[in-house]
N, C-alpha and C. Protein backbone atom coordinates (compact mmCIF):
# COMPACT_ATOMS: atom_id res chain seq x y z
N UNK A 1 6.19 7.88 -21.21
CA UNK A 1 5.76 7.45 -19.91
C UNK A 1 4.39 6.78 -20.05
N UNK A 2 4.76 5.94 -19.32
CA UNK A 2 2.80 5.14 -19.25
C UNK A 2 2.78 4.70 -17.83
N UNK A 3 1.56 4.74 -17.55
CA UNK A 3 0.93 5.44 -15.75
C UNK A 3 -0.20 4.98 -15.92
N UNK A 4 -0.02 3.54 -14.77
CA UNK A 4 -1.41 2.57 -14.30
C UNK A 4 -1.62 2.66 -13.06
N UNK A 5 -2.59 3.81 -12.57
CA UNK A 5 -1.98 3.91 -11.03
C UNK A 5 -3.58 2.92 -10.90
N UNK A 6 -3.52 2.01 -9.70
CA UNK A 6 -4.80 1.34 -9.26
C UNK A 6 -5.74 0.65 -10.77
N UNK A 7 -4.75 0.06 -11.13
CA UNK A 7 -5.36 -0.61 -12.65
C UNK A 7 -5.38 -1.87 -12.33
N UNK A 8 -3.91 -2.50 -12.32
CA UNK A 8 -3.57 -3.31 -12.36
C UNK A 8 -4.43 -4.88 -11.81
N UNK A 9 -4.70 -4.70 -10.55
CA UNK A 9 -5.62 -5.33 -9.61
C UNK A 9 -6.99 -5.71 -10.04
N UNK A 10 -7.29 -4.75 -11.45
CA UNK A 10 -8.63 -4.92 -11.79
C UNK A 10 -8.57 -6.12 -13.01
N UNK A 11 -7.02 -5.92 -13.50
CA UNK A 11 -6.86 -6.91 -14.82
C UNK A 11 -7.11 -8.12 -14.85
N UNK A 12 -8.09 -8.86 -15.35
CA UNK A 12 -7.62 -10.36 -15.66
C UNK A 12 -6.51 -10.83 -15.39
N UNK A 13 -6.05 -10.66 -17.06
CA UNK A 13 -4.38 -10.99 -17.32
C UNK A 13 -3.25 -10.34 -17.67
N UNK A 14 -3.11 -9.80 -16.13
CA UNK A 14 -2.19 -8.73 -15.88
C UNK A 14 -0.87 -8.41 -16.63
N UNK A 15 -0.84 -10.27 -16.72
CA UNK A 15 0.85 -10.66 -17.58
C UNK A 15 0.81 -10.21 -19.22
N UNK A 16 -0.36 -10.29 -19.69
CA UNK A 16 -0.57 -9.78 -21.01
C UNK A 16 -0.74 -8.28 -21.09
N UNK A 17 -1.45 -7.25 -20.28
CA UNK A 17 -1.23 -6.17 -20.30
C UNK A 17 0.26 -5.43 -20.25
N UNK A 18 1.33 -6.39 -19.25
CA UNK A 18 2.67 -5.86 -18.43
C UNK A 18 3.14 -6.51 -20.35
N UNK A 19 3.34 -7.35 -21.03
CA UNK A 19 3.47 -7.89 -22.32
C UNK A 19 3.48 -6.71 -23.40
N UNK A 20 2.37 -6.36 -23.51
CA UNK A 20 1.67 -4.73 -24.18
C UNK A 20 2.75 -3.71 -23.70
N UNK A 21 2.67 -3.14 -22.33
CA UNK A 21 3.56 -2.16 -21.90
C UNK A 21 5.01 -2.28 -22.30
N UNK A 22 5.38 -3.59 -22.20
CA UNK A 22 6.76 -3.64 -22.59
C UNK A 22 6.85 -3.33 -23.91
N UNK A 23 6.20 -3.67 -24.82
CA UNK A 23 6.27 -3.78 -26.25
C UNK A 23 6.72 -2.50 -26.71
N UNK A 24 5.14 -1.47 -26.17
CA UNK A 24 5.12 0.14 -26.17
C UNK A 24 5.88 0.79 -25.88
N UNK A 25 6.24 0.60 -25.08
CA UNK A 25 7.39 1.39 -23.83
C UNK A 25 8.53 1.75 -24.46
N UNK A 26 9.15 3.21 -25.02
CA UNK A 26 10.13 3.59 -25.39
C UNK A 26 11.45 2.67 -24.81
N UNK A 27 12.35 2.69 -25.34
CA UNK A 27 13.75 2.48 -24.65
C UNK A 27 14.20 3.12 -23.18
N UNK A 28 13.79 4.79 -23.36
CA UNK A 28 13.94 5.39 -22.39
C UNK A 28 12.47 5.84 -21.45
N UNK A 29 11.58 4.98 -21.84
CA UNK A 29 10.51 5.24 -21.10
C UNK A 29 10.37 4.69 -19.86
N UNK A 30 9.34 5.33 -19.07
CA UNK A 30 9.00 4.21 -17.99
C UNK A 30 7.82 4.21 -17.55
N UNK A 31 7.61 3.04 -16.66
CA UNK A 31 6.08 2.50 -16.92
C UNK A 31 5.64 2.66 -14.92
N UNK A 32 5.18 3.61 -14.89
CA UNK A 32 4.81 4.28 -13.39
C UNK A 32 3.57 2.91 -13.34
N UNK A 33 2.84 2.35 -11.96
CA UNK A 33 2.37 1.13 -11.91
C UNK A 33 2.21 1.33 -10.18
N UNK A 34 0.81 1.01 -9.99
CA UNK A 34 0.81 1.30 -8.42
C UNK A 34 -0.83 0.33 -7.84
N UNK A 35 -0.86 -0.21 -6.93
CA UNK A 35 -1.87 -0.71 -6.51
C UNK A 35 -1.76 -0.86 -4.72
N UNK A 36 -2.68 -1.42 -4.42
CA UNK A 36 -2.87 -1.74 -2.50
C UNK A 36 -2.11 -2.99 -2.17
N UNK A 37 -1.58 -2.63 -1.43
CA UNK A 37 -0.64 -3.68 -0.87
C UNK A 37 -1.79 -4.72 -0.14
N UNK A 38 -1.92 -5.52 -0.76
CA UNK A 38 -3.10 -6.79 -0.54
C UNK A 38 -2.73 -7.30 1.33
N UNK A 39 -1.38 -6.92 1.85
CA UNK A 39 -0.97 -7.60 3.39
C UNK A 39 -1.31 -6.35 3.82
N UNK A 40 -1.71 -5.16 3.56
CA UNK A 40 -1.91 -4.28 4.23
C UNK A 40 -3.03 -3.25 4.63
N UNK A 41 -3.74 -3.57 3.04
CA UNK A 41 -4.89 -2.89 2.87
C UNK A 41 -6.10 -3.71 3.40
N UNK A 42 -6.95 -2.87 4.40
CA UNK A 42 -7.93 -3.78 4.85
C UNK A 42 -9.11 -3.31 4.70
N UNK A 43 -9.12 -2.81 3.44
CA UNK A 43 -10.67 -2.60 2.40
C UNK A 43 -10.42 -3.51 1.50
N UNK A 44 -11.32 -4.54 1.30
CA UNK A 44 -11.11 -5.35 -0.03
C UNK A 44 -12.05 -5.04 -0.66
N UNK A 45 -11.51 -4.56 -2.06
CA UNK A 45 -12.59 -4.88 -3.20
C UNK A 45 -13.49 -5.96 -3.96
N UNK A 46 -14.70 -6.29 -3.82
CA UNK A 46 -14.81 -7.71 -4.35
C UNK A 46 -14.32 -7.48 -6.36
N UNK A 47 -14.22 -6.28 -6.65
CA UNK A 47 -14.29 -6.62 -8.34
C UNK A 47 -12.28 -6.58 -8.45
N UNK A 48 -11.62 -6.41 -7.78
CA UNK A 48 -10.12 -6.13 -7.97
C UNK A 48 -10.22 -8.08 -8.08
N UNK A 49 -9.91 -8.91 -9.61
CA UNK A 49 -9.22 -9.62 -9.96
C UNK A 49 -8.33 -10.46 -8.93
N UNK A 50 -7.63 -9.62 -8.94
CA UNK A 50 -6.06 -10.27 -8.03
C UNK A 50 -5.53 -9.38 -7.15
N UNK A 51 -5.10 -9.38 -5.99
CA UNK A 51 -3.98 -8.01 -5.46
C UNK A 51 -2.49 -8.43 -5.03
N UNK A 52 -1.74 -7.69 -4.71
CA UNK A 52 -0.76 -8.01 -4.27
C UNK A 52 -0.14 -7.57 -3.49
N UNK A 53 1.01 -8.56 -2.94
CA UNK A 53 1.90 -7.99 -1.95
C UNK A 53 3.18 -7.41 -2.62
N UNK A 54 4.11 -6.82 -2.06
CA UNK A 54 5.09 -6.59 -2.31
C UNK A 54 6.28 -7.34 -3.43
N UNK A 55 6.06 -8.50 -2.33
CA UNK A 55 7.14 -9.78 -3.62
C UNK A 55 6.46 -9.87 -4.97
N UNK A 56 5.02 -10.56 -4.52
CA UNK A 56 4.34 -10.44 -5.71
C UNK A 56 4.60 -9.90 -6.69
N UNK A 57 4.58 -8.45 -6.52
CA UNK A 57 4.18 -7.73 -7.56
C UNK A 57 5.87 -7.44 -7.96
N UNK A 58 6.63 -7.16 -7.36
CA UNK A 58 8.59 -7.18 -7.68
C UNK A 58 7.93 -8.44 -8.43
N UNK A 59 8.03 -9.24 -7.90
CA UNK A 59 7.91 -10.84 -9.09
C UNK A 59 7.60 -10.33 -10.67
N UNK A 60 6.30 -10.21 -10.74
CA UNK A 60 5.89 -9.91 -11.79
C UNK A 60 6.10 -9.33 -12.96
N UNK A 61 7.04 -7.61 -12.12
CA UNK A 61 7.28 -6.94 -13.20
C UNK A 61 8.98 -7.00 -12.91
N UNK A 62 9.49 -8.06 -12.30
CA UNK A 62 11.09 -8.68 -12.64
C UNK A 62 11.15 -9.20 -14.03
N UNK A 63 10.10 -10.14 -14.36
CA UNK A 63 9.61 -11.01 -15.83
C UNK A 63 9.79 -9.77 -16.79
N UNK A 64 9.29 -8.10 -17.14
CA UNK A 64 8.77 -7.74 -18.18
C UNK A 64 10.02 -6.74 -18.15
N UNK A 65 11.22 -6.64 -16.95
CA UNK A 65 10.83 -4.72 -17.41
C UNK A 65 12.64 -5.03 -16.43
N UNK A 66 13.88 -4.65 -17.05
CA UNK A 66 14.82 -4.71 -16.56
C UNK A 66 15.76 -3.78 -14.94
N UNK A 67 14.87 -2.89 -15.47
CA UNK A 67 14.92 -2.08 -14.03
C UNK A 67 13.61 -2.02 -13.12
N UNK A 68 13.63 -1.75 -12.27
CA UNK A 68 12.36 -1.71 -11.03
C UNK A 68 12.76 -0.98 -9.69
N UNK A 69 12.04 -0.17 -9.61
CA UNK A 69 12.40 0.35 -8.18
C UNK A 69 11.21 0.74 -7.67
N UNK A 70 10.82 -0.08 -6.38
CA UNK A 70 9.33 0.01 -5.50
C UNK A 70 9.60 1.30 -4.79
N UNK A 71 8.57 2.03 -4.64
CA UNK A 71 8.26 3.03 -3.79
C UNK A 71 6.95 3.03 -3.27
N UNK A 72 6.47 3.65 -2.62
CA UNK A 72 5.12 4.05 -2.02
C UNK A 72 4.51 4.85 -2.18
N UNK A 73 3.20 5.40 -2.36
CA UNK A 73 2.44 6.05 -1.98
C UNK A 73 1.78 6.15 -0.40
N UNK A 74 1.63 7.13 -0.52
CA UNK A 74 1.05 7.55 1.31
C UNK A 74 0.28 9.09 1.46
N UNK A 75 -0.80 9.16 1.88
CA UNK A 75 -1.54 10.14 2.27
C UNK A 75 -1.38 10.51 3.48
N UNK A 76 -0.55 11.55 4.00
CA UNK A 76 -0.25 12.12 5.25
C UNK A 76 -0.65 13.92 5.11
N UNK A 77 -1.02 14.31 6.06
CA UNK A 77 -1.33 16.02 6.16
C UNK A 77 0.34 16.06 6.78
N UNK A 78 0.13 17.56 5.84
CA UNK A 78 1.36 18.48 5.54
C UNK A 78 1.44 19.58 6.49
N UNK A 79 2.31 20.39 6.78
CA UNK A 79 2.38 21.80 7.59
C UNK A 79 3.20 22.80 5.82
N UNK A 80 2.77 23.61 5.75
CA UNK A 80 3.31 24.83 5.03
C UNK A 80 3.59 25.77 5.82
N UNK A 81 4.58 26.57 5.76
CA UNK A 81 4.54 27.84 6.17
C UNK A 81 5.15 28.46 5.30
N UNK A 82 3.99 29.51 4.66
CA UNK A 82 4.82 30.20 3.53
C UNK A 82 4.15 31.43 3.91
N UNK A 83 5.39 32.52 3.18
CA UNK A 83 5.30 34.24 3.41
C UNK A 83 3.66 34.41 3.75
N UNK A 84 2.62 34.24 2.22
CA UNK A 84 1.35 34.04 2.52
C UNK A 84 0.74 33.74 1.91
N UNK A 85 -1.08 33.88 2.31
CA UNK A 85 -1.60 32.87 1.51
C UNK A 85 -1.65 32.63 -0.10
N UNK A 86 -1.11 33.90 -0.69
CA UNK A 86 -0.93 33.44 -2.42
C UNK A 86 0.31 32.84 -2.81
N UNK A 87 0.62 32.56 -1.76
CA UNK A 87 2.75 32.57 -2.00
C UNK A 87 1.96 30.68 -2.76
N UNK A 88 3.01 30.46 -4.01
CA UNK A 88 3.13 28.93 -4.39
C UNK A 88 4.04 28.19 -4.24
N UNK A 89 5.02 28.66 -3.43
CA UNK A 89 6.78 28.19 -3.31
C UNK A 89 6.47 26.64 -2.78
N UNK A 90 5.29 26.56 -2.19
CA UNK A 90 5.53 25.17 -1.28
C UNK A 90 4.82 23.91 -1.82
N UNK A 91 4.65 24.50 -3.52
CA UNK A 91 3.88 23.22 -4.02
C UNK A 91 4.67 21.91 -4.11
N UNK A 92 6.01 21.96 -4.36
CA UNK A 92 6.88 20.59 -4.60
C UNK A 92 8.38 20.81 -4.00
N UNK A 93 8.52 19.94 -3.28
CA UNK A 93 9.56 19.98 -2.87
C UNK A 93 10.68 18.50 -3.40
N UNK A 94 11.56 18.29 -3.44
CA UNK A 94 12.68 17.32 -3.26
C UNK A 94 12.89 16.64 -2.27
N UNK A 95 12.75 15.05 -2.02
CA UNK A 95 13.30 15.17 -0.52
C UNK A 95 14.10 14.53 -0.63
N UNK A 96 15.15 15.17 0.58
CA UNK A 96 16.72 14.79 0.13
C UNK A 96 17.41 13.95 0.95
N UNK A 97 16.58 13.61 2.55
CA UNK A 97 16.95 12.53 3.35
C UNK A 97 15.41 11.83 3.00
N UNK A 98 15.79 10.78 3.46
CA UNK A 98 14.18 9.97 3.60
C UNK A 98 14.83 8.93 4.53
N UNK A 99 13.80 8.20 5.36
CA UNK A 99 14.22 7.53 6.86
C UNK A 99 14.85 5.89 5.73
N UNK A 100 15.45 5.04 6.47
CA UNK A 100 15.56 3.94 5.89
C UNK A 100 14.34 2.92 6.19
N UNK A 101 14.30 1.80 4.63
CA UNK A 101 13.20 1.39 5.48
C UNK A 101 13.84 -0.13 5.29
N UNK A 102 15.18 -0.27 6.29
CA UNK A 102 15.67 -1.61 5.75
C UNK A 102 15.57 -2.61 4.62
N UNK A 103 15.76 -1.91 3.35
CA UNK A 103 15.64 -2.32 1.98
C UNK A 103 14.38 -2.89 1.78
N UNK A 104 13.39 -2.97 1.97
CA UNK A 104 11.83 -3.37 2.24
C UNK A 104 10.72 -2.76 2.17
N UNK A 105 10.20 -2.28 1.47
CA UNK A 105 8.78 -1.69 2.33
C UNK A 105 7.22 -2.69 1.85
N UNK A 106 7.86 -3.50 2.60
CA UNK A 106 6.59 -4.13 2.66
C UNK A 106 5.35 -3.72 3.37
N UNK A 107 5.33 -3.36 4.23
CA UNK A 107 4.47 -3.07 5.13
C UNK A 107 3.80 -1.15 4.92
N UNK A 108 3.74 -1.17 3.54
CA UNK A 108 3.32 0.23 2.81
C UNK A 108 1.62 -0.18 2.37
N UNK A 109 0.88 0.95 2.46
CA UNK A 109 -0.62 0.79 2.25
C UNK A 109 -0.37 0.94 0.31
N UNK A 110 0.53 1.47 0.09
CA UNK A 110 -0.07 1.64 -1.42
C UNK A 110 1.62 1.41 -2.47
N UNK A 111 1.62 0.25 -3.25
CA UNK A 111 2.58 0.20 -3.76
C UNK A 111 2.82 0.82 -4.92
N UNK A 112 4.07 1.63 -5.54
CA UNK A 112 4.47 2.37 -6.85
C UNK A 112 5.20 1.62 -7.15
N UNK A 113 5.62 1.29 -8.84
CA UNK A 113 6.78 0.55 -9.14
C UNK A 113 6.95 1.58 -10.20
N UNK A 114 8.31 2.05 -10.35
CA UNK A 114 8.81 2.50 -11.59
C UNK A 114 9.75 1.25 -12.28
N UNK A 115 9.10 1.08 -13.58
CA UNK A 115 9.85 -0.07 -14.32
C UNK A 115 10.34 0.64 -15.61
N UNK A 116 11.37 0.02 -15.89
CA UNK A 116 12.10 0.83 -17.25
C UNK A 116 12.99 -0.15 -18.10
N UNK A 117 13.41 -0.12 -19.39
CA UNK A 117 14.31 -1.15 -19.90
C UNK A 117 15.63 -0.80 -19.74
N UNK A 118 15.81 0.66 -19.68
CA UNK A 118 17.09 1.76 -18.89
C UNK A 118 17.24 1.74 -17.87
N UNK A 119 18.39 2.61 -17.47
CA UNK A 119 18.30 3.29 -15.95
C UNK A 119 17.40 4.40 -15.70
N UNK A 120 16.42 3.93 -15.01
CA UNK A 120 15.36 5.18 -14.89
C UNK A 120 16.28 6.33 -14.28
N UNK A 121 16.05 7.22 -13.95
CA UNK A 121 16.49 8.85 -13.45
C UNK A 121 15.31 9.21 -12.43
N UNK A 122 14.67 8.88 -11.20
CA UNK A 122 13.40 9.25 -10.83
C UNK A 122 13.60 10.34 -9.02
N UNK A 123 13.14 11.28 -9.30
CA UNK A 123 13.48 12.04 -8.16
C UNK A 123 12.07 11.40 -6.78
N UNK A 124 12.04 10.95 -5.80
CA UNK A 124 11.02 11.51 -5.08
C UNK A 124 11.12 12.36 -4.22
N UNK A 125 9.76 12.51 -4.21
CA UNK A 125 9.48 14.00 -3.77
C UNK A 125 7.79 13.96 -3.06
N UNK A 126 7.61 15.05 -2.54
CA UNK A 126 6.39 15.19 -1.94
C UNK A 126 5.45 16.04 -2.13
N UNK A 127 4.06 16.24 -2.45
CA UNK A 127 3.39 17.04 -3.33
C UNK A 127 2.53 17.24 -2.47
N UNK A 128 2.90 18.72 -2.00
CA UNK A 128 1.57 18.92 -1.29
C UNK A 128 0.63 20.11 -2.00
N UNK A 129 -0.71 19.25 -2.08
CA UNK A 129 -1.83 19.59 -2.83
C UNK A 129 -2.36 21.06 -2.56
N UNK A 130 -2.68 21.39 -3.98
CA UNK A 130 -2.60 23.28 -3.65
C UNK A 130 -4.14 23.36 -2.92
N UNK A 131 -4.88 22.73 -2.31
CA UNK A 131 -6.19 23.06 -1.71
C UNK A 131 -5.70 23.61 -0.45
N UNK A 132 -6.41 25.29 0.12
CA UNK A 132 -5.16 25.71 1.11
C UNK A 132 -5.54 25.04 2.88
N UNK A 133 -6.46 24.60 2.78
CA UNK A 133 -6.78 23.46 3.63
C UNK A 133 -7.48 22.28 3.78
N UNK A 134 -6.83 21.50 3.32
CA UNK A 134 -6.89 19.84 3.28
C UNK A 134 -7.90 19.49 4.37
N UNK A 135 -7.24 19.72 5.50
CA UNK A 135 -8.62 18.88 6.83
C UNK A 135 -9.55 19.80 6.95
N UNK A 136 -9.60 21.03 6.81
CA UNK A 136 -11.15 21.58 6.31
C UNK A 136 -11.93 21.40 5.50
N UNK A 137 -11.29 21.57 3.98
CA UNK A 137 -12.44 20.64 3.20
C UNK A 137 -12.92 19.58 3.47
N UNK A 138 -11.96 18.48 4.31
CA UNK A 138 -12.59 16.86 4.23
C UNK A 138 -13.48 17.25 5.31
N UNK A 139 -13.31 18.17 6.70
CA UNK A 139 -14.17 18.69 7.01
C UNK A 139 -15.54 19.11 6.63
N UNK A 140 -15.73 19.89 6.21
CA UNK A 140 -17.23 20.45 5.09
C UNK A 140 -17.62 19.26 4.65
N UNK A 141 -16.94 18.43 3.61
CA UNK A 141 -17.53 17.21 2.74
C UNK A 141 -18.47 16.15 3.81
N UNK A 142 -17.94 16.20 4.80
CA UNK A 142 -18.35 15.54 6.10
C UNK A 142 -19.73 15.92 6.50
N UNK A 143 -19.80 17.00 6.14
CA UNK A 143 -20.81 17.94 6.90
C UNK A 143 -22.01 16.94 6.72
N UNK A 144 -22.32 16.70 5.40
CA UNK A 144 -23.59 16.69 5.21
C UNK A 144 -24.01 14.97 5.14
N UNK A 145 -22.72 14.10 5.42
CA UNK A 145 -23.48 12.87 5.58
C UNK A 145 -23.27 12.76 7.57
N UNK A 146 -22.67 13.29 7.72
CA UNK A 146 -23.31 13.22 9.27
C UNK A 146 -24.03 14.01 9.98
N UNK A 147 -24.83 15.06 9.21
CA UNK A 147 -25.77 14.67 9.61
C UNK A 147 -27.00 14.19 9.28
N UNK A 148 -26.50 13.42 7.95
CA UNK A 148 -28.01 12.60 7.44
C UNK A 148 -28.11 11.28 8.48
N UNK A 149 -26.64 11.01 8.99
CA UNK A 149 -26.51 9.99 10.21
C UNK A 149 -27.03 10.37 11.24
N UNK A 150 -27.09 11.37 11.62
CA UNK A 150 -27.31 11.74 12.92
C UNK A 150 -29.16 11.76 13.06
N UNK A 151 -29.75 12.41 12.04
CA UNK A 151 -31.13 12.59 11.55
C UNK A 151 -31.19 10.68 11.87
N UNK A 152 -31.09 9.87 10.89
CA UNK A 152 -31.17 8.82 10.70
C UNK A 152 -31.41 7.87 12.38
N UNK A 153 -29.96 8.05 13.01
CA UNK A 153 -30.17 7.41 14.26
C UNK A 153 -31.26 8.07 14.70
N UNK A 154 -31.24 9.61 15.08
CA UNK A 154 -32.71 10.24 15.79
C UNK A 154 -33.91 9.34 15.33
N UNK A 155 -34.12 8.56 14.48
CA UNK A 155 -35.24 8.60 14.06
C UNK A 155 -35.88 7.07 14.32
N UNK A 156 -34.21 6.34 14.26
CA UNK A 156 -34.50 4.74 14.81
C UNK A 156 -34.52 4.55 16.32
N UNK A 157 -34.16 6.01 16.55
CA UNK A 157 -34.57 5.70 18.30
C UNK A 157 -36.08 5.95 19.00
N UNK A 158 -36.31 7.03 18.06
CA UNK A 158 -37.89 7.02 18.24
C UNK A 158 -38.69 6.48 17.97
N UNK A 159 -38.49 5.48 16.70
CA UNK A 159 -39.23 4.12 16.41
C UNK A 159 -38.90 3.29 17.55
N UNK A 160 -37.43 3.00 18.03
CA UNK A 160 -37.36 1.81 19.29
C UNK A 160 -38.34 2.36 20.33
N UNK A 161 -37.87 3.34 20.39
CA UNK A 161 -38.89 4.04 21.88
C UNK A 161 -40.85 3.62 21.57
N UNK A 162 -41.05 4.03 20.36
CA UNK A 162 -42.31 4.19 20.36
C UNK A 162 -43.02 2.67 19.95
N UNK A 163 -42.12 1.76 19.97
CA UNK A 163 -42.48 0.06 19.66
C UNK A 163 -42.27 -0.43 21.35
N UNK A 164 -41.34 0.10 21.87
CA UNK A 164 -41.15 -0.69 23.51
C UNK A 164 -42.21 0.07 24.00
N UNK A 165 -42.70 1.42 23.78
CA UNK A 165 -44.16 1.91 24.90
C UNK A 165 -45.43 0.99 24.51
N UNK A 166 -45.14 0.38 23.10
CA UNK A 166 -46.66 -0.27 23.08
C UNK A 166 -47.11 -1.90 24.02
C-alpha cells in the first residue's frame, strides 16, 4: 500500500510522481491518494502547485493506474452509544447502505482515490475517533485563542475610545 493523503497538490510534477507509484506499486497493491476538491474547497493554499476537481484528478490517475474508484473524505460528529465509557465496540464500523450520490461526487470537500493495477477489494467504513469527546476538546482548544481575541478587541476599543475623547 502507498498513501498520499494531501500530497499531491503540493507536487510540481504530479505525472512523474503518479509514474514512480506505478512503477513501485505491487501487482496487488494500491495506491490510497486524496486532496481538496479545488470546486469546493474555499481555503486556498497559495503553496498547493495545482488542485483539482473531480474529473481532473479521475483524468490523471485514468493515465497511470487500471482501476480507480473515487470516494470521499468528510469530517462529520458522530453519536455512540455504547454499554460504557471503557466499552471500544464503536471504534469501526462497516457501512452497509450508503445514500446514492448519482454516480458523481463531485461536489465532496475532500477527494480519495483508490488506484490499483488489480481489482482492488476496499471496504468503506466510518471511523469514529477514540477521543471520548470530539466537540469538547475542539471546545477547550478554543479556549485560549478566544480569549486572547476577546482581550485583544477590549483593548482596541479603549484605544478608539481614548483617541475620539482627545
Amino acid at each position: 500500500m502507498i498513501m498520499a493523503f494531501e500530497l499531491i497538490e503540493y507536487i510540481e510534477n504530479y505525472d512523474k510522481m503518479l509514474t514512480e507509484v506505478e512503477h513501485v506499486l505491487h501487482r496487488d497493491g494500491i495506491f490510497f491518494v486524496s486532496t481538496p476538491n479545488r470546486d469546493i474547497c474555499e481555503i486556498k493554499n497559495k503553496n498547493h502547485g495545482r488542485e483539482f476537481d473531480y474529473i481532473e484528478l479521475t483524468n490523471i490517475l485514468d493515465k497511470h493506474f487500471k482501476y480507480l474508484k473515487i470516494m470521499h473524505q468528510m469530517f462529520q460528529s458522530a453519536l455512540a452509544i455504547q454499554s460504557s465509557s471503557k466499552s471500544s465496540d464503536a471504534e469501526q464500523m462497516e457501512i452497509s447502505r450508503t445514500s446514492k450520490h448519482n454516480g458523481v461526487l463531485e461536489n465532496l470537500l475532500y477527494l480519495v482515490a483508490a488506484c490499483s493495477l488489480a481489482p482492488p477489494h476496499i471496504k468503506e467504513c466510518v471511523h469514529l475517533f477514540p477521543v471520548r469527546n470530539l466537540l469538547l476538546e475542539n471546545h477547550r482548544s478554543l479556549k485560549k485563542p478566544q480569549k486572547e481575541f476577546a482581550e485583544g478587541t477590549g483593548r482596541a476599543l479603549r484605544l478608539r475610545g481614548s483617541q475620539s475623547q482627545r
